[in-house]
N, C-alpha and C. Protein backbone atom coordinates (compact mmCIF):
# COMPACT_ATOMS: atom_id res chain seq x y z
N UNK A 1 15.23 -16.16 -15.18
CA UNK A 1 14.53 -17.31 -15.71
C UNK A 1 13.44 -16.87 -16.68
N UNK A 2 12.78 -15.91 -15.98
CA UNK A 2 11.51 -15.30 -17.20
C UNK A 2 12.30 -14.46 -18.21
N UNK A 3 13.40 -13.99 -18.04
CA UNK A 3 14.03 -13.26 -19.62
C UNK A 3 14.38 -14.54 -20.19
N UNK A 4 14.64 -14.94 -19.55
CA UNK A 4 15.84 -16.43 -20.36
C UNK A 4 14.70 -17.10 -21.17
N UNK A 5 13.43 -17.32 -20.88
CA UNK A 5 12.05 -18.09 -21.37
C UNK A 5 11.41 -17.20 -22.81
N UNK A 6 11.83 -15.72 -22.09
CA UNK A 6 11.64 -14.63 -23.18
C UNK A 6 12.38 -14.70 -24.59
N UNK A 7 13.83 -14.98 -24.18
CA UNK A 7 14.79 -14.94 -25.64
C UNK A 7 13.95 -15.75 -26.16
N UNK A 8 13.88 -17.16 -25.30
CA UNK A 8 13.36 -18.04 -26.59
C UNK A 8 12.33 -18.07 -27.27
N UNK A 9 11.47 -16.83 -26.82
CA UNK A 9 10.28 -17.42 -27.32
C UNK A 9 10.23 -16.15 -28.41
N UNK A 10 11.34 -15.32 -28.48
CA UNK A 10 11.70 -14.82 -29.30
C UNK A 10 12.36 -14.98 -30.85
N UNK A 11 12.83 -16.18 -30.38
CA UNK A 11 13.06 -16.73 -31.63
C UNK A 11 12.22 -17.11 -32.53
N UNK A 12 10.94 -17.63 -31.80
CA UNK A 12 9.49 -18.01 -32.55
C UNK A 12 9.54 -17.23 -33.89
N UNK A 13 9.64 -16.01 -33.64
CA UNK A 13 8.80 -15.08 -34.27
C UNK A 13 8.98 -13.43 -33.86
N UNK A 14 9.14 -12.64 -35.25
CA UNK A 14 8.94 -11.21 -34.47
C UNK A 14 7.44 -10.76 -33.89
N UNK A 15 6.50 -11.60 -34.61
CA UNK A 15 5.16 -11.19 -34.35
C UNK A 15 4.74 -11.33 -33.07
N UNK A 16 5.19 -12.96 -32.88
CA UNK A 16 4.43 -13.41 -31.56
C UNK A 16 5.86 -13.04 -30.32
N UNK A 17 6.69 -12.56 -30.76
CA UNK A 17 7.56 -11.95 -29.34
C UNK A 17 6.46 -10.57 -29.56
N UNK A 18 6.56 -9.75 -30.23
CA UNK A 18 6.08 -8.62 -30.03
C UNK A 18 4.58 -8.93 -29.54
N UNK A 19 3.51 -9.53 -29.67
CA UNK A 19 2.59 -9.86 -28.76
C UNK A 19 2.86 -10.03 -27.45
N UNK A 20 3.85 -10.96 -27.45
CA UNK A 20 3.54 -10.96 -25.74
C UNK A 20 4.52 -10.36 -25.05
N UNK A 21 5.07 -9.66 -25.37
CA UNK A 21 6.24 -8.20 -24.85
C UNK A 21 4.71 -7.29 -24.58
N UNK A 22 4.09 -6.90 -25.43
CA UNK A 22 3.14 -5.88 -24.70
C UNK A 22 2.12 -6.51 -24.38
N UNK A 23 1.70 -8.12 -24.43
CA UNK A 23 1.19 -8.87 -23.04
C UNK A 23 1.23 -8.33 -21.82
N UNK A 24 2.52 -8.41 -21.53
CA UNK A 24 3.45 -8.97 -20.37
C UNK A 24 3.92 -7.32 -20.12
N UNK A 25 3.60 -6.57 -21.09
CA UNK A 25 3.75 -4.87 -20.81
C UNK A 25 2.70 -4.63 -19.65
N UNK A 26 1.23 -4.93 -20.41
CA UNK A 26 0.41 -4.17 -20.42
C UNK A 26 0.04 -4.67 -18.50
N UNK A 27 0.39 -6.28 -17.98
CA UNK A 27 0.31 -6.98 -17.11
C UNK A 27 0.94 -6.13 -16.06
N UNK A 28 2.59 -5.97 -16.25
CA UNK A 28 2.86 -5.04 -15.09
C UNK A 28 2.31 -3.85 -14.93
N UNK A 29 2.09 -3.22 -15.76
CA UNK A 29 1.86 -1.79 -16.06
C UNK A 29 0.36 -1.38 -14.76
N UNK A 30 -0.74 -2.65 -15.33
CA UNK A 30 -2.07 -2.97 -14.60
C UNK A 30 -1.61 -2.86 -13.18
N UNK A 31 -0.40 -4.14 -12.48
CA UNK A 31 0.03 -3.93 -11.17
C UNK A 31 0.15 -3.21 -10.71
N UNK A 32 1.32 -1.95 -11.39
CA UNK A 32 1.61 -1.19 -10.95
C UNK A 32 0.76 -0.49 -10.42
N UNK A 33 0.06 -0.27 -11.14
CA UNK A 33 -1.62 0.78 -11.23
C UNK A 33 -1.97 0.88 -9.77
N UNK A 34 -2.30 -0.79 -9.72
CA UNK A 34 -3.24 -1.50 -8.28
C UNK A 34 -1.97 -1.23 -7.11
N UNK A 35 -0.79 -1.69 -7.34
CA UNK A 35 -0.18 -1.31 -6.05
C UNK A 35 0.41 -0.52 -6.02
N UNK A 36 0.41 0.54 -6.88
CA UNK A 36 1.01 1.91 -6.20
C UNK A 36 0.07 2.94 -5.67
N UNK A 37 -0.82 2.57 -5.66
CA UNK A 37 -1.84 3.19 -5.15
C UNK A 37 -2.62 4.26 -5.62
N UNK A 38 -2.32 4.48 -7.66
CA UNK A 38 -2.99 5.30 -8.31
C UNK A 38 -4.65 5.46 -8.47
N UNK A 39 -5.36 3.86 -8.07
CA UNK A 39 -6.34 4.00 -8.17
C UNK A 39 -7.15 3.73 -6.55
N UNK A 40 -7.88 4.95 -6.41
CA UNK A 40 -8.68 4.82 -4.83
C UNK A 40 -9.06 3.16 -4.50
N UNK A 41 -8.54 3.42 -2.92
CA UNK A 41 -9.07 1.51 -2.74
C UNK A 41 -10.12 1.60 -2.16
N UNK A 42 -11.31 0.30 -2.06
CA UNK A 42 -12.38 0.50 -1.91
C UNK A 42 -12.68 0.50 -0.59
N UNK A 43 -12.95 1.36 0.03
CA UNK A 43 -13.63 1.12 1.35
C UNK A 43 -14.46 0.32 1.98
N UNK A 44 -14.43 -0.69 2.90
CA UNK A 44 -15.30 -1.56 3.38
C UNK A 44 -16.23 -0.84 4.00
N UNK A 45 -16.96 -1.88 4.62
CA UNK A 45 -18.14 -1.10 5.72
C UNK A 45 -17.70 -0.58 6.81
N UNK A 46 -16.73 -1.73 8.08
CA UNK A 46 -15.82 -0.97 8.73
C UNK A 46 -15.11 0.14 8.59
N UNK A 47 -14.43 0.26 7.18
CA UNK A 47 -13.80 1.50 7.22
C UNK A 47 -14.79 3.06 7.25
N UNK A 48 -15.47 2.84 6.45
CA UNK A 48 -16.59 3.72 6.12
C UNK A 48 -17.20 4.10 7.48
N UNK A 49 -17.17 3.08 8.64
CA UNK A 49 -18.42 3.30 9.79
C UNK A 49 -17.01 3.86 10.87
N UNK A 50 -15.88 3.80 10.77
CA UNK A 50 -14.98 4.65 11.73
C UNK A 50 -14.45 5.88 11.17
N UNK A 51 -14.69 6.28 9.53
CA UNK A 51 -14.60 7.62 9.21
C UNK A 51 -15.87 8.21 9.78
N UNK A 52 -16.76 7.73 9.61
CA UNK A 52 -17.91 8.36 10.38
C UNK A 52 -17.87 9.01 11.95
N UNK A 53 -17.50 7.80 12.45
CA UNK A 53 -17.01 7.75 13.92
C UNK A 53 -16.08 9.26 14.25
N UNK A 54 -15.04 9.34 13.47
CA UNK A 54 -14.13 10.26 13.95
C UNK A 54 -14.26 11.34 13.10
N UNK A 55 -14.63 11.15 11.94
CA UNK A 55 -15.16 12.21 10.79
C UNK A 55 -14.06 12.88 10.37
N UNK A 56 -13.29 12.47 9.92
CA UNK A 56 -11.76 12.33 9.01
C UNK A 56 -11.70 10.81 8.41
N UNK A 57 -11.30 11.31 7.23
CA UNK A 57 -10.62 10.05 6.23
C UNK A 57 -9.54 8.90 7.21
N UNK A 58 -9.37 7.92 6.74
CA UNK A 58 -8.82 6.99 7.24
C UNK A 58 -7.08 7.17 6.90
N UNK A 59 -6.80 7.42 5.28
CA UNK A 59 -5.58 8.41 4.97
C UNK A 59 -4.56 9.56 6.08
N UNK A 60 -5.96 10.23 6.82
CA UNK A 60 -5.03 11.25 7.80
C UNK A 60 -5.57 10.63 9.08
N UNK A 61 -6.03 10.20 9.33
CA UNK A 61 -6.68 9.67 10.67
C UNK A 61 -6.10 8.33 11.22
N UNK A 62 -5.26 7.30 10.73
CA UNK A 62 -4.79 5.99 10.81
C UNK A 62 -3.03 6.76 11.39
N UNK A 63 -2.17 7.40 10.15
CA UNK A 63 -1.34 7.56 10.63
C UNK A 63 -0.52 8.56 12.03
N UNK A 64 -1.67 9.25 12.11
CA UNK A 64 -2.02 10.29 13.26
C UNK A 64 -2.33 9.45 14.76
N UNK A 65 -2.83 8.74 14.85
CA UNK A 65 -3.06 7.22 15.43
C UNK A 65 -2.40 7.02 15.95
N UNK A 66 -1.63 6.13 15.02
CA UNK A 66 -0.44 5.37 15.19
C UNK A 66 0.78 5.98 15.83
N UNK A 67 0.56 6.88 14.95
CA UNK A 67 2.53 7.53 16.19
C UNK A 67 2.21 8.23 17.33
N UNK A 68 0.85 8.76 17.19
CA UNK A 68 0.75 8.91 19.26
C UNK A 68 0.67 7.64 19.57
N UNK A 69 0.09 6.71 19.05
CA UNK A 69 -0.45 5.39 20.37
C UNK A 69 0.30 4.33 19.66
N UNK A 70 0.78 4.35 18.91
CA UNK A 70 1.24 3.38 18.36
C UNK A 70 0.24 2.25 17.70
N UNK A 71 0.30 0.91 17.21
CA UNK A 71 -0.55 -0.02 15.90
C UNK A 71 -1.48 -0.55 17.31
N UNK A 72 -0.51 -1.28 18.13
CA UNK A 72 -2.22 -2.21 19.04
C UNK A 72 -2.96 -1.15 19.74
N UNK A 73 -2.48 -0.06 20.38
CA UNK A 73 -3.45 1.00 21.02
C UNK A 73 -4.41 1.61 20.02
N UNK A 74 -3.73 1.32 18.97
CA UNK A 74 -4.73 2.27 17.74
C UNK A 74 -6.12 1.21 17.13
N UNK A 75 -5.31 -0.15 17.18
CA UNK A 75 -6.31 -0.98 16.71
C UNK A 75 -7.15 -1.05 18.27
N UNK A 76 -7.08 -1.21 19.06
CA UNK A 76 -7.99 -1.13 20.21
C UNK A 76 -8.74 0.00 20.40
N UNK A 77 -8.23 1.24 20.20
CA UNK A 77 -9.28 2.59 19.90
C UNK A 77 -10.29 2.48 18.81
N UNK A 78 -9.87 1.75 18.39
CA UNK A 78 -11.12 1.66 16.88
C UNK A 78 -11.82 0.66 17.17
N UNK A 79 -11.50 -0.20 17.82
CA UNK A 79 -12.46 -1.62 18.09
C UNK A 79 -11.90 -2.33 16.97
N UNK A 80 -10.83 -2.55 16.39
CA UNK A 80 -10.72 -3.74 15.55
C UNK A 80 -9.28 -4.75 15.70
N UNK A 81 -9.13 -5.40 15.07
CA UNK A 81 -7.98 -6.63 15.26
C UNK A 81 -6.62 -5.44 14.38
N UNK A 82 -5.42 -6.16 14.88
CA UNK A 82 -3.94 -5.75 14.77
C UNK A 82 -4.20 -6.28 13.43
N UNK A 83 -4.81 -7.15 12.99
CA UNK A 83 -4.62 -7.63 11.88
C UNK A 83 -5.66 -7.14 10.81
N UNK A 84 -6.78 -6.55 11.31
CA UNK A 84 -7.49 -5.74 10.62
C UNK A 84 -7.14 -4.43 9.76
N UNK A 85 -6.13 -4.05 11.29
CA UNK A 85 -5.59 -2.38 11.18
C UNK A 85 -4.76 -2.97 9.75
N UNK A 86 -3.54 -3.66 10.17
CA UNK A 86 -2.46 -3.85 9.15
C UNK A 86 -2.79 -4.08 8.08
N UNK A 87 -4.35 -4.49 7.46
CA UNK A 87 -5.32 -4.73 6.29
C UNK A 87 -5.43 -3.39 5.50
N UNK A 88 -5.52 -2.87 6.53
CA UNK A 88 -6.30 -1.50 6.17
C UNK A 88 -5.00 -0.26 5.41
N UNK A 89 -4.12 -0.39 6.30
CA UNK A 89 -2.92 0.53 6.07
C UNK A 89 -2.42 -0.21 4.65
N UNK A 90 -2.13 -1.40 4.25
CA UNK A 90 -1.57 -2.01 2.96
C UNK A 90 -2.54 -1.59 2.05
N UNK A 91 -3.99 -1.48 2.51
CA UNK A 91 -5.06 -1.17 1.39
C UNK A 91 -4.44 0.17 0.89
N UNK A 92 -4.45 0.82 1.72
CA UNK A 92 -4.25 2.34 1.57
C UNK A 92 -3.44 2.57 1.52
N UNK A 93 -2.26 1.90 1.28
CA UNK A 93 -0.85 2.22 1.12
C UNK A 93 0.36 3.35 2.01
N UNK A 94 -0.32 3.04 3.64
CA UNK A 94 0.32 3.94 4.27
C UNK A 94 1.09 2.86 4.84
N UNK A 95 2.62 3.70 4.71
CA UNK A 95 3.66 2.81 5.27
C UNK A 95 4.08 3.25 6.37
N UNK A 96 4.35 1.71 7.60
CA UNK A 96 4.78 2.23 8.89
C UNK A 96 5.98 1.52 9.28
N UNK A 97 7.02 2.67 9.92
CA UNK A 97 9.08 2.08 9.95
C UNK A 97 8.91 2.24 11.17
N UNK A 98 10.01 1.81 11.56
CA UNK A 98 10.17 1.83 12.93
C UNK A 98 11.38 2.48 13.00
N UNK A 99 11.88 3.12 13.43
CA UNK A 99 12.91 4.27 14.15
C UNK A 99 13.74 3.97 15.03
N UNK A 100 14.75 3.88 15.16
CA UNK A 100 15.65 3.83 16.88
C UNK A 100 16.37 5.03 16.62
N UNK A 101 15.82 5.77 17.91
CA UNK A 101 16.48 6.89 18.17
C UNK A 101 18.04 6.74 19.36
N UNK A 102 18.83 7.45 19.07
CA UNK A 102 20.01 7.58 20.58
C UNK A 102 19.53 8.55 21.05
N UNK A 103 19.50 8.22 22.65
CA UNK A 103 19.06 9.57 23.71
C UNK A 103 19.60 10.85 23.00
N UNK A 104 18.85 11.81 23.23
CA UNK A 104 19.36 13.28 22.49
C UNK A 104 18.53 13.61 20.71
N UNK A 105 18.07 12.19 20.29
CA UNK A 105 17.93 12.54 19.05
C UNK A 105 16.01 12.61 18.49
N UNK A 106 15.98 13.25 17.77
CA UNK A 106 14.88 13.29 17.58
C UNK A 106 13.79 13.48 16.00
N UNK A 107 13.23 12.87 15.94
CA UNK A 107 12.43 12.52 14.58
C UNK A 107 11.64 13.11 14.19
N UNK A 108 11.48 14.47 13.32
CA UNK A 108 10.77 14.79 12.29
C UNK A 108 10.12 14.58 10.98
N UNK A 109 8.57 14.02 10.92
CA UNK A 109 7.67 13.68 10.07
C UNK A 109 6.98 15.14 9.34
N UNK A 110 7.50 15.31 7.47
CA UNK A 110 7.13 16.23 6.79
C UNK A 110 6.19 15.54 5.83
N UNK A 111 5.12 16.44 5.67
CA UNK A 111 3.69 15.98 4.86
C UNK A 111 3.95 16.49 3.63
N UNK A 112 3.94 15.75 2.46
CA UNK A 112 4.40 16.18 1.07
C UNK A 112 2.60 17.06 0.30
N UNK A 113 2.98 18.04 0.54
CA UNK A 113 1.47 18.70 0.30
C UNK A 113 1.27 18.50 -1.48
């Protein structure tokens, strides 16, 4: 639907397609930025006052957490809401899967240095 809106507004004009082609460049490009996680996200006060607490970054300290205790034991070790934690991990862009193992099998986590 948005290419289809694009041809036409291509027809306008080479000028004003080429304006808003690198509009509409420069728009994703910004997203990308924000959600891929190129630019540091800002730390709240909470976050800031449980790096303190444990004195490691929230980056190595959240997912370390989590797979011993798993998301509600982890949000209850910190004192905050399931829904806080899950705030926090999207901020920071740490992603968490869930696994089913068959008896016998077993899951290895490698840290991309």
């Amino acid at each position: 639907m948005f290419l289809v809106r694009l041809l036409h507004i291509k027809k306008m004009g080479k000028y004003v397609y080429k304006i808003l082609t690198l509009v509409i460049y420069k728009c994703i490009n910004h997203f990308e930025i924000i959600l891929g996680g190129v630019e540091m996200a800002r730390k709240t006060r909470l976050m800031q006052q449980v790096e303190e607490r444990y004195r490691q970054p929230l980056e190595r300290l959240l997912p370390e957490m989590i797979n011993e205790n798993g998301l509600s034991a982890t949000a209850a070790e910190l004192e905050v809401s399931k829904a806080t934690l899950g705030y926090w991990l999207l901020k920071l862009g740490i992603n968490v899967r869930r696994v089913a193992l068959a008896p016998g099998e077993t899951l290895e986590v490698k840290r991309a240095s």
